[in-house]
PDB file of N, CA and C in Angstrom:
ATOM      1  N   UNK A   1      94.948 117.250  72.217  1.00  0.00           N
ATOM      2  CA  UNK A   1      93.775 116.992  73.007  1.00  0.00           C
ATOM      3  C   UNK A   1      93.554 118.201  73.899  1.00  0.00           C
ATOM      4  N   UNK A   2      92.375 118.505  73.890  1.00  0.00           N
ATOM      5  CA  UNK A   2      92.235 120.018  74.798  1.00  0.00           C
ATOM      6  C   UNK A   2      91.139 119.444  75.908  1.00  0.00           C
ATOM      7  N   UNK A   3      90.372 120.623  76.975  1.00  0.00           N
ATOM      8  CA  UNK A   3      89.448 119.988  77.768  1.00  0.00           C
ATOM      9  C   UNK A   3      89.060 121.441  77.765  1.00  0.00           C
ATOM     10  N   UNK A   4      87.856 121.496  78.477  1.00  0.00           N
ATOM     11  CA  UNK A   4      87.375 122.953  78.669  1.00  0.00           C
ATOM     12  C   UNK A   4      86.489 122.863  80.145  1.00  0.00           C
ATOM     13  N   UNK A   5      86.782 123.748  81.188  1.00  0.00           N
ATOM     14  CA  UNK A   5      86.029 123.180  82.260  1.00  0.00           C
ATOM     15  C   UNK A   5      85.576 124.298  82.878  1.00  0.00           C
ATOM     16  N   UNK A   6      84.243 124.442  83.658  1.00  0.00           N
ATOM     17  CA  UNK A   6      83.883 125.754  84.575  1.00  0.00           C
ATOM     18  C   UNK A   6      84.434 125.653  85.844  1.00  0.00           C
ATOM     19  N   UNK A   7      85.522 126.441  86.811  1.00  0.00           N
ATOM     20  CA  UNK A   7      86.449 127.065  87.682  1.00  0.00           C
ATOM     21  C   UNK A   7      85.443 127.708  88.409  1.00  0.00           C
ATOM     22  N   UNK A   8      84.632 128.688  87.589  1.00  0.00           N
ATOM     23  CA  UNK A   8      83.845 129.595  88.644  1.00  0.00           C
ATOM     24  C   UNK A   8      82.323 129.560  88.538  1.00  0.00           C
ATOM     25  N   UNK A   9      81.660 130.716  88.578  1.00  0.00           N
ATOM     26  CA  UNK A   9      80.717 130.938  87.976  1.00  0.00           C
ATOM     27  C   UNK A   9      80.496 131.326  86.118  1.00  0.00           C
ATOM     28  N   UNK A  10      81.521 131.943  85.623  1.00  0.00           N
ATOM     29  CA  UNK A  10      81.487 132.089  84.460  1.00  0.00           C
ATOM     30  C   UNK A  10      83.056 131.901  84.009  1.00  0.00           C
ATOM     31  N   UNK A  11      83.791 131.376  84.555  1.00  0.00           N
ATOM     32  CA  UNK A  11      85.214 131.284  84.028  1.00  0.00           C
ATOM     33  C   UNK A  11      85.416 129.882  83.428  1.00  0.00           C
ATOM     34  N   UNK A  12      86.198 130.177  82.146  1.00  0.00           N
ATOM     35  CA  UNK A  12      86.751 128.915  81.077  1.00  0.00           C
ATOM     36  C   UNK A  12      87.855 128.912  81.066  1.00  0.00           C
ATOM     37  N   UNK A  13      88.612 127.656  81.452  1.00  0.00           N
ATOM     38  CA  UNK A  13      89.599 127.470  81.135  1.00  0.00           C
ATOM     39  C   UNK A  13      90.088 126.133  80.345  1.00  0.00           C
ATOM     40  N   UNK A  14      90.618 126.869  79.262  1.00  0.00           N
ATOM     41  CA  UNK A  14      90.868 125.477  78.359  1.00  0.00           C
ATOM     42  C   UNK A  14      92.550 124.870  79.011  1.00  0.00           C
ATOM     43  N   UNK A  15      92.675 123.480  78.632  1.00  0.00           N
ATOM     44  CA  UNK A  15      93.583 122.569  79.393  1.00  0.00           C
ATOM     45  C   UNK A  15      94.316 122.042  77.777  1.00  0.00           C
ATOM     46  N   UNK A  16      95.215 122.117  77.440  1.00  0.00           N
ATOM     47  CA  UNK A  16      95.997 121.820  76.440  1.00  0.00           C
ATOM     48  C   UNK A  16      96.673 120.158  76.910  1.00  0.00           C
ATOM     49  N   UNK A  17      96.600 119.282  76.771  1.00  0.00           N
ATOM     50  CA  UNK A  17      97.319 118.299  77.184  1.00  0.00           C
ATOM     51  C   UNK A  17      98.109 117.720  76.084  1.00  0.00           C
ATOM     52  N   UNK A  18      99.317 118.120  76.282  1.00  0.00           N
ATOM     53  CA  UNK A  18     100.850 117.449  75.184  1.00  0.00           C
ATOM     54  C   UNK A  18     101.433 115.690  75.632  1.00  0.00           C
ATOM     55  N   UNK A  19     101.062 115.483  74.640  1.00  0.00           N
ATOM     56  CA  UNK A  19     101.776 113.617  74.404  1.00  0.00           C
ATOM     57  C   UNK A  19     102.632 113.425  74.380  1.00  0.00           C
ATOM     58  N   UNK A  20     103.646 114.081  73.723  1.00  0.00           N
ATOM     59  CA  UNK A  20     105.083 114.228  72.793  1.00  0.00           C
ATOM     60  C   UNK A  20     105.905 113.409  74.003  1.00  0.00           C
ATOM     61  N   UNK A  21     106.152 113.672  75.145  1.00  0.00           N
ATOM     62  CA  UNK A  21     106.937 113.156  75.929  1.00  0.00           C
ATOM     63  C   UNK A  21     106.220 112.027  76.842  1.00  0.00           C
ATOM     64  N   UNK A  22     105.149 111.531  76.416  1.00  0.00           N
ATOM     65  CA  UNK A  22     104.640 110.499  77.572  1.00  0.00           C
ATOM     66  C   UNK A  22     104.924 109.147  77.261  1.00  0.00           C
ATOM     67  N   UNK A  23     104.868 108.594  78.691  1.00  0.00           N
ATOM     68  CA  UNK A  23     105.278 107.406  78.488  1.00  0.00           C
ATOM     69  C   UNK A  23     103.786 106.176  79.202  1.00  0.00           C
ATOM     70  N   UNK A  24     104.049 105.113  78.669  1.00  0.00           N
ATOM     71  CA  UNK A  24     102.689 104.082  79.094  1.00  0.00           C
ATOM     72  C   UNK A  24     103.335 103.197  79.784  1.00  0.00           C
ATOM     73  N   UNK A  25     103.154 102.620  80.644  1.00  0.00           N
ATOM     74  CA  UNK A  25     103.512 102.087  81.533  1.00  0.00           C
ATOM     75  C   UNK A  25     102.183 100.680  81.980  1.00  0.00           C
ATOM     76  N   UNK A  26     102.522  99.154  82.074  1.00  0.00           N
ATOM     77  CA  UNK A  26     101.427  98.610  82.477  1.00  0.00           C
ATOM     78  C   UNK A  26     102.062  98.554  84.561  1.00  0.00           C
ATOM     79  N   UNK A  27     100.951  98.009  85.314  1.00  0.00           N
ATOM     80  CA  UNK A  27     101.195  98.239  86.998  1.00  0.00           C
ATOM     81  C   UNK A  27      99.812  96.944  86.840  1.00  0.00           C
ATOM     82  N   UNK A  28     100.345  96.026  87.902  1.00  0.00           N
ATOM     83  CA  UNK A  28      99.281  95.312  88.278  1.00  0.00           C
ATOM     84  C   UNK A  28      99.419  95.069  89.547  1.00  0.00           C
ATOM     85  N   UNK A  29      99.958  96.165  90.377  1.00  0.00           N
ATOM     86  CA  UNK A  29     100.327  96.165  91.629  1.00  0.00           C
ATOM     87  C   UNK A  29     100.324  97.683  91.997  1.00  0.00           C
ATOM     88  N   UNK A  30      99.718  97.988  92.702  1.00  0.00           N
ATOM     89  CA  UNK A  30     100.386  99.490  93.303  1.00  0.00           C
ATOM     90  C   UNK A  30     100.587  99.700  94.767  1.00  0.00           C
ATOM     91  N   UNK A  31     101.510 100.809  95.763  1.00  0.00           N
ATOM     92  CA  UNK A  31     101.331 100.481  96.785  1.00  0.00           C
ATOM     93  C   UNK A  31     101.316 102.103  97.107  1.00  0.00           C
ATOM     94  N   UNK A  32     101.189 102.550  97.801  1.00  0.00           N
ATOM     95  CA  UNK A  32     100.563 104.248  98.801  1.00  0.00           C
ATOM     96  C   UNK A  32     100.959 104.433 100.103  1.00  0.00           C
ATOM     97  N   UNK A  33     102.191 105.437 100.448  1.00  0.00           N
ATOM     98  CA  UNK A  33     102.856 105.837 101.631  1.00  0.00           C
ATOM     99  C   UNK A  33     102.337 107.333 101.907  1.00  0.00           C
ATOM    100  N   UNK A  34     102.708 107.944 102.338  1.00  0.00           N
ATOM    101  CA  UNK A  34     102.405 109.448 102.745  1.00  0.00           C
ATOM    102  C   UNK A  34     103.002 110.415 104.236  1.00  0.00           C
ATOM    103  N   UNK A  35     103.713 111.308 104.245  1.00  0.00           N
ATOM    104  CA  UNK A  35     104.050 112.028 104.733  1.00  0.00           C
ATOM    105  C   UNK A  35     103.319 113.158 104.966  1.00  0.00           C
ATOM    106  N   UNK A  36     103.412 114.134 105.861  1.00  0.00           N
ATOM    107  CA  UNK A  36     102.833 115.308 105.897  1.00  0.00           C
ATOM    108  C   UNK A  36     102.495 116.363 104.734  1.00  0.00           C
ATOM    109  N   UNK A  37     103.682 115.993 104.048  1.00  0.00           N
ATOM    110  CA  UNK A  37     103.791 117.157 102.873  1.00  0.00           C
ATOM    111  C   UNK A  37     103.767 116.278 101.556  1.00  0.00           C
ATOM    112  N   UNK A  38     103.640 114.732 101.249  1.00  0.00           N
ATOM    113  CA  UNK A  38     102.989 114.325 100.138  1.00  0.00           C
ATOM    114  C   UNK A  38     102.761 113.089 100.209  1.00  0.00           C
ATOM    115  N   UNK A  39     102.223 111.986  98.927  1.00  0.00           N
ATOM    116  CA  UNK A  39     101.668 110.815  99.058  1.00  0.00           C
ATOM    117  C   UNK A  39     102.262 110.292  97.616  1.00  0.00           C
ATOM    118  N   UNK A  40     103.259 109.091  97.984  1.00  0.00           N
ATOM    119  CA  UNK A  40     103.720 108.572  96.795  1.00  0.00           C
ATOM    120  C   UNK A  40     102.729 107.117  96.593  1.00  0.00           C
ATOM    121  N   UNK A  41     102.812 107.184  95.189  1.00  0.00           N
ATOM    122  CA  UNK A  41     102.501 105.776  94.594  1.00  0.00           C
ATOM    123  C   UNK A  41     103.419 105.204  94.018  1.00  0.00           C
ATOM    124  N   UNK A  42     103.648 103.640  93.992  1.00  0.00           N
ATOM    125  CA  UNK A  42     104.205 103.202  93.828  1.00  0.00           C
ATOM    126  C   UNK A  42     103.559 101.908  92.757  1.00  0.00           C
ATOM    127  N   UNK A  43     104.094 102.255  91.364  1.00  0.00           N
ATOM    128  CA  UNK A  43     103.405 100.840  90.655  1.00  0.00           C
ATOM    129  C   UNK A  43     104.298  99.690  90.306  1.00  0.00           C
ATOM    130  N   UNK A  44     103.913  98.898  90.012  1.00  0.00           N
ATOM    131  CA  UNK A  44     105.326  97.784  89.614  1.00  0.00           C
ATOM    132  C   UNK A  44     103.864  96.397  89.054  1.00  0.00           C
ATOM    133  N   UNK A  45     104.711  95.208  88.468  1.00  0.00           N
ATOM    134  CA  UNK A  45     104.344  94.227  87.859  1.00  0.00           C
ATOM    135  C   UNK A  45     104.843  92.842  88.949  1.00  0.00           C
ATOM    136  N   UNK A  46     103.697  92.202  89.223  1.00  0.00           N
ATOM    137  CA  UNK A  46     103.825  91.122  90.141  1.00  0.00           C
ATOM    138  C   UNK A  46     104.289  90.038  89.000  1.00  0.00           C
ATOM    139  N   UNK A  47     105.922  89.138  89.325  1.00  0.00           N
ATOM    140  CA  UNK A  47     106.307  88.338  88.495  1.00  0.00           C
ATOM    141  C   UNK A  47     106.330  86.799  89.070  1.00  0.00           C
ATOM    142  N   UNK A  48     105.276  86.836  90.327  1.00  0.00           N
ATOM    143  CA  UNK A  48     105.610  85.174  90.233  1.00  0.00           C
ATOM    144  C   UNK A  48     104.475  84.878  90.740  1.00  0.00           C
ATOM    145  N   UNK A  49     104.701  83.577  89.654  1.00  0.00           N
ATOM    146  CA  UNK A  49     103.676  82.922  88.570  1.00  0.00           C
ATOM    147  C   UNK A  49     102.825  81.975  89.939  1.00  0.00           C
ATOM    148  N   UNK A  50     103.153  81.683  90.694  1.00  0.00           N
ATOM    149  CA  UNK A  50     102.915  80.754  91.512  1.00  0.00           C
ATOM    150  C   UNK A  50     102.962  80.640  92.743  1.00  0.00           C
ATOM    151  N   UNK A  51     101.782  81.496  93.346  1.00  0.00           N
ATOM    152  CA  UNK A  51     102.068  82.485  94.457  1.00  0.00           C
ATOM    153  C   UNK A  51     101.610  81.415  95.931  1.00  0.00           C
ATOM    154  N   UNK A  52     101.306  80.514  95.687  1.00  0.00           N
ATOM    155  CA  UNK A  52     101.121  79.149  96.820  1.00  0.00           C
ATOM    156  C   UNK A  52     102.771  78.454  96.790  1.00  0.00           C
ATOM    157  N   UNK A  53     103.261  78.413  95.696  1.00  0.00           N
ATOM    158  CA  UNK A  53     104.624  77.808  95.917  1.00  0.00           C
ATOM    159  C   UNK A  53     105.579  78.572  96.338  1.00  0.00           C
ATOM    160  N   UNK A  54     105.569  79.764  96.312  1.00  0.00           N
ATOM    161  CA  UNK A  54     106.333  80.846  96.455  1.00  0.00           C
ATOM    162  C   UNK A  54     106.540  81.139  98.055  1.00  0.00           C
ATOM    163  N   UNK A  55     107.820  81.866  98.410  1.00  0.00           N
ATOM    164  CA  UNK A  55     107.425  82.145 100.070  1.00  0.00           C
ATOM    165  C   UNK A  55     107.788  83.410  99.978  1.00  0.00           C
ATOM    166  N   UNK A  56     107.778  84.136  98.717  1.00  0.00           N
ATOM    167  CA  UNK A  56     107.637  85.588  98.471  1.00  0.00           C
ATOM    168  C   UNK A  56     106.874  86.009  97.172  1.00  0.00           C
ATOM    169  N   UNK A  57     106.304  87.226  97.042  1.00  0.00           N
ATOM    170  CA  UNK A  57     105.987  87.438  96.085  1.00  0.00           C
ATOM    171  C   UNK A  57     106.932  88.429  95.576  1.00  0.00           C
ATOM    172  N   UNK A  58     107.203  89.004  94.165  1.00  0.00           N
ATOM    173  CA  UNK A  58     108.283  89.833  93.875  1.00  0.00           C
ATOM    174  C   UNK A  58     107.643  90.556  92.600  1.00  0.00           C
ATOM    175  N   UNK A  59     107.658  91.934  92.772  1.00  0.00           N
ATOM    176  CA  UNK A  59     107.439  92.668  91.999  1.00  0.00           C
ATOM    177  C   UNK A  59     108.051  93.719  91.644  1.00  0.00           C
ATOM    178  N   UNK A  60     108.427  93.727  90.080  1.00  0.00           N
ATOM    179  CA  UNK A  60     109.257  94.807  89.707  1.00  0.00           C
ATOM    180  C   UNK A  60     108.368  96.033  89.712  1.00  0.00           C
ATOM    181  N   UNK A  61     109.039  97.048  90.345  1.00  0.00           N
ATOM    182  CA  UNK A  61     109.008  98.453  90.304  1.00  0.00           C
ATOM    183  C   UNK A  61     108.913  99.109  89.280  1.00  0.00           C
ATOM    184  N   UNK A  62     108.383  99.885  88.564  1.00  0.00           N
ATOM    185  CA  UNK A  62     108.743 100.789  87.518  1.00  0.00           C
ATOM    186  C   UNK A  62     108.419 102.051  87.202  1.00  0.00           C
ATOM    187  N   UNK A  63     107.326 103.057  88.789  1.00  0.00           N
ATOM    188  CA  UNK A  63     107.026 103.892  88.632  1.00  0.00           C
ATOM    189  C   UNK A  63     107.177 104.742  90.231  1.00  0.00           C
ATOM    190  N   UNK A  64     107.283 105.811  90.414  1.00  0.00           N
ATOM    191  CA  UNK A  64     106.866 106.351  91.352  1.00  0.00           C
ATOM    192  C   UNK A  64     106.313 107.562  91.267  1.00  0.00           C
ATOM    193  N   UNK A  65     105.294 107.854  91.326  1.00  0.00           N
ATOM    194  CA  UNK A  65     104.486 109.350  90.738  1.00  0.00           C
ATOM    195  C   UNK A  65     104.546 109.629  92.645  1.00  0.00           C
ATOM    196  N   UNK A  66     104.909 111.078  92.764  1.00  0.00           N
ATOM    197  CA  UNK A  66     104.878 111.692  93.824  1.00  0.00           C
ATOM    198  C   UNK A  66     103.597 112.299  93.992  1.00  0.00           C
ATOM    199  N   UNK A  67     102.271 112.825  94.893  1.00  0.00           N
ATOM    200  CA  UNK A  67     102.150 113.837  94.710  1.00  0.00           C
ATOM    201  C   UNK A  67     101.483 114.839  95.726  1.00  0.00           C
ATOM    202  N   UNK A  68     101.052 115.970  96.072  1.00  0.00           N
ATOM    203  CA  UNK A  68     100.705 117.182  96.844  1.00  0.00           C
ATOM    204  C   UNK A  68      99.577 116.127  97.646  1.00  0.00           C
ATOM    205  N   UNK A  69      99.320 116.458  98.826  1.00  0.00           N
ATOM    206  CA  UNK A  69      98.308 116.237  99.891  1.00  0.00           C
ATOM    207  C   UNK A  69      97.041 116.565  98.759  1.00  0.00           C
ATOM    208  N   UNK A  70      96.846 117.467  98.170  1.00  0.00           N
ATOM    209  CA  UNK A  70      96.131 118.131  97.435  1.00  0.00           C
ATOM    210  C   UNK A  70      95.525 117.661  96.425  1.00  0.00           C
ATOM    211  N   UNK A  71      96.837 117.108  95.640  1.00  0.00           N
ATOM    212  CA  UNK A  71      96.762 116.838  94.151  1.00  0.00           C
ATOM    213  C   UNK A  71      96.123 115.534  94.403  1.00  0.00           C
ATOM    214  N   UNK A  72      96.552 114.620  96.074  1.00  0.00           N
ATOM    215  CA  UNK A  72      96.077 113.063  95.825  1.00  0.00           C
ATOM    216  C   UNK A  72      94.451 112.868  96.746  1.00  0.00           C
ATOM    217  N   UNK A  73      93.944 114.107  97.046  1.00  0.00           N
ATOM    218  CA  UNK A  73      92.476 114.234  96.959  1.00  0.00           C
ATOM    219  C   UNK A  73      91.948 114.448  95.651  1.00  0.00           C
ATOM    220  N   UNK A  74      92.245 115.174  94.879  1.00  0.00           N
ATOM    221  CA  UNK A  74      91.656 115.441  93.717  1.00  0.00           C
ATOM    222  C   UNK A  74      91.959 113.769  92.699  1.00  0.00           C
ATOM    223  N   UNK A  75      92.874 113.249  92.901  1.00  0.00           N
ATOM    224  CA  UNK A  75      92.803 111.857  92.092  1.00  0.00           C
ATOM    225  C   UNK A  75      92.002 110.846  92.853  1.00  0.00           C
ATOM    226  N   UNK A  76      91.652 111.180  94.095  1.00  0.00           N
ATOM    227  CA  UNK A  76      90.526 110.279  94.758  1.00  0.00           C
ATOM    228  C   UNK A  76      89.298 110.334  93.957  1.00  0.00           C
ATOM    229  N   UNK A  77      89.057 111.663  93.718  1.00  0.00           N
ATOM    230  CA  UNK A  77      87.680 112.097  93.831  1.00  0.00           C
ATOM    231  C   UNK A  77      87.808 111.984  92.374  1.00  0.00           C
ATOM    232  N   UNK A  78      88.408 111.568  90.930  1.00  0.00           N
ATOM    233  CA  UNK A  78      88.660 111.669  89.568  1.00  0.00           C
ATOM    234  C   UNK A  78      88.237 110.085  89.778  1.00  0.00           C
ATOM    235  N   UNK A  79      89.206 109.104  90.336  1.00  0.00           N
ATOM    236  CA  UNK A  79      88.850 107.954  90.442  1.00  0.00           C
ATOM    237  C   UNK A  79      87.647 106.963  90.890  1.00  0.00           C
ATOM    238  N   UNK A  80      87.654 107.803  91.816  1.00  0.00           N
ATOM    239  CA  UNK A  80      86.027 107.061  92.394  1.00  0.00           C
ATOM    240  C   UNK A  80      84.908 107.794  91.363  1.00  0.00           C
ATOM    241  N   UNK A  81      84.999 108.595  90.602  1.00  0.00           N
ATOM    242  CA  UNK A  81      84.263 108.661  89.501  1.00  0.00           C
ATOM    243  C   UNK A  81      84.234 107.888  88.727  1.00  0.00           C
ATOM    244  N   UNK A  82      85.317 107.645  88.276  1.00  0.00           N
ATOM    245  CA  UNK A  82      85.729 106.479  86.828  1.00  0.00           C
ATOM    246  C   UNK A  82      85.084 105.476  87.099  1.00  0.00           C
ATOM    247  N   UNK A  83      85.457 104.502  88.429  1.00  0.00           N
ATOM    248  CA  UNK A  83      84.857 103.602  89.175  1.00  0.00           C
ATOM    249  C   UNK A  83      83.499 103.215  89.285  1.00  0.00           C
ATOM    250  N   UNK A  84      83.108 104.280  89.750  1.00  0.00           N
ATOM    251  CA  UNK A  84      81.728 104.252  89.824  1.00  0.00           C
ATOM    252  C   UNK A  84      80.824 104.239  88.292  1.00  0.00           C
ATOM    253  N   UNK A  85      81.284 105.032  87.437  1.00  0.00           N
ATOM    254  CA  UNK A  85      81.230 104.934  86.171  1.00  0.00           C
ATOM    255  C   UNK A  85      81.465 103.354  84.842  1.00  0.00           C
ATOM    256  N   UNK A  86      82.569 103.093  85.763  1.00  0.00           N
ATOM    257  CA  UNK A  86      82.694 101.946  85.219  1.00  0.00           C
ATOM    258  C   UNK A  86      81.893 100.464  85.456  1.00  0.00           C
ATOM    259  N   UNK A  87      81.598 100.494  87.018  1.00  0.00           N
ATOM    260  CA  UNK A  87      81.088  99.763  87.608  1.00  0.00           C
ATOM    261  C   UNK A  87      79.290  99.490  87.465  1.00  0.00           C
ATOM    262  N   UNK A  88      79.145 100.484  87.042  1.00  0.00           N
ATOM    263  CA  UNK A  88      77.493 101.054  86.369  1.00  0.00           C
ATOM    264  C   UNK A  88      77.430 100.188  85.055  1.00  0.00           C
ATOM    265  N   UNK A  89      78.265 100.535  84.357  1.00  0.00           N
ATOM    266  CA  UNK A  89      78.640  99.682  83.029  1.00  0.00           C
ATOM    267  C   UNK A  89      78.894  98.246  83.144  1.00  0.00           C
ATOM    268  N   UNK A  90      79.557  97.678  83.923  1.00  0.00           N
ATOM    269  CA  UNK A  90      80.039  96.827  83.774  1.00  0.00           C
ATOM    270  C   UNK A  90      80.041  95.511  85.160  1.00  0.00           C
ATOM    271  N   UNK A  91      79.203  96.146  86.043  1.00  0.00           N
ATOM    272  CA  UNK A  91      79.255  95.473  86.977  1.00  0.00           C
ATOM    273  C   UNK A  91      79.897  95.676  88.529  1.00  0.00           C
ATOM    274  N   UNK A  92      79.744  95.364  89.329  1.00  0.00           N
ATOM    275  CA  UNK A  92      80.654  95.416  90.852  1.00  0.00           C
ATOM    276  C   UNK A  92      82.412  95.079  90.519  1.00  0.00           C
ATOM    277  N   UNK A  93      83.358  95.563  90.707  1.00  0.00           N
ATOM    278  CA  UNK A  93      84.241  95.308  91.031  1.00  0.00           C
ATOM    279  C   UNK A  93      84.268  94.439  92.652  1.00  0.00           C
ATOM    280  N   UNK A  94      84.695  93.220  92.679  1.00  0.00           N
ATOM    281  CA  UNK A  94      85.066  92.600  94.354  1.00  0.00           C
ATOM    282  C   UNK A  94      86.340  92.286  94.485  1.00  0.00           C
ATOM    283  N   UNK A  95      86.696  93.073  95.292  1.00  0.00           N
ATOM    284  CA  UNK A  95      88.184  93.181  95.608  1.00  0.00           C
ATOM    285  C   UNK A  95      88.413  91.545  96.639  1.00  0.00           C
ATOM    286  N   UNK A  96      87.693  91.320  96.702  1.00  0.00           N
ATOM    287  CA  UNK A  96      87.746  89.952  97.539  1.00  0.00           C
ATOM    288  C   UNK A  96      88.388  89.028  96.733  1.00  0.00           C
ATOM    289  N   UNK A  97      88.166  89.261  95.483  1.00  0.00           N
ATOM    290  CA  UNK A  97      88.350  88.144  94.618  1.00  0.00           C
ATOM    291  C   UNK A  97      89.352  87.441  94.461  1.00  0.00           C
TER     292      UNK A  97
END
């Protein structure tokens, strides 16, 4: 899979993206800390079934992507694209829900 994107006024740079080592992961939970010098995410899978009977909820962990002050503006601004993109398509997301 390649990408090709404009950097400048006339500069191309193609983006090679390798599979060979990736892994998929499902998250129906994520959570977001941050320090001066970066911003972790945290995904995991919420496992109980019955969250009025429960006097905890418990979710397994299974990811932590670290990343740059930097890098987690630029996934803001990737996401609220998608979002917005998606949401055009498909309707309001309500987080209320």
């Amino acid at each position: 899979m390649s990408d090709t994107r404009q950097t400048g006024p006339e500069a191309v740079r193609a983006i090679a993206w390798r599979e060979e080592a990736m892994a998929t992961h499902f998250a129906n939970v994520v959570n977001v800390q941050g320090t001066r010098e970066q911003v972790d995410l945290f995904f995991g899978t919420n496992r109980t079934w019955n969250v009025a009977e429960s006097d905890s909820v418990v979710v397994d962990l299974s990811n932590r992507i670290i990343l740059t002050p930097l890098a987690a503006k630029r996934l803001l601004s990737v996401l609220g694209g998608v979002l917005a993109e998606y949401e055009a398509r498909h309707g309001r997301l309500d987080l209320e829900a």
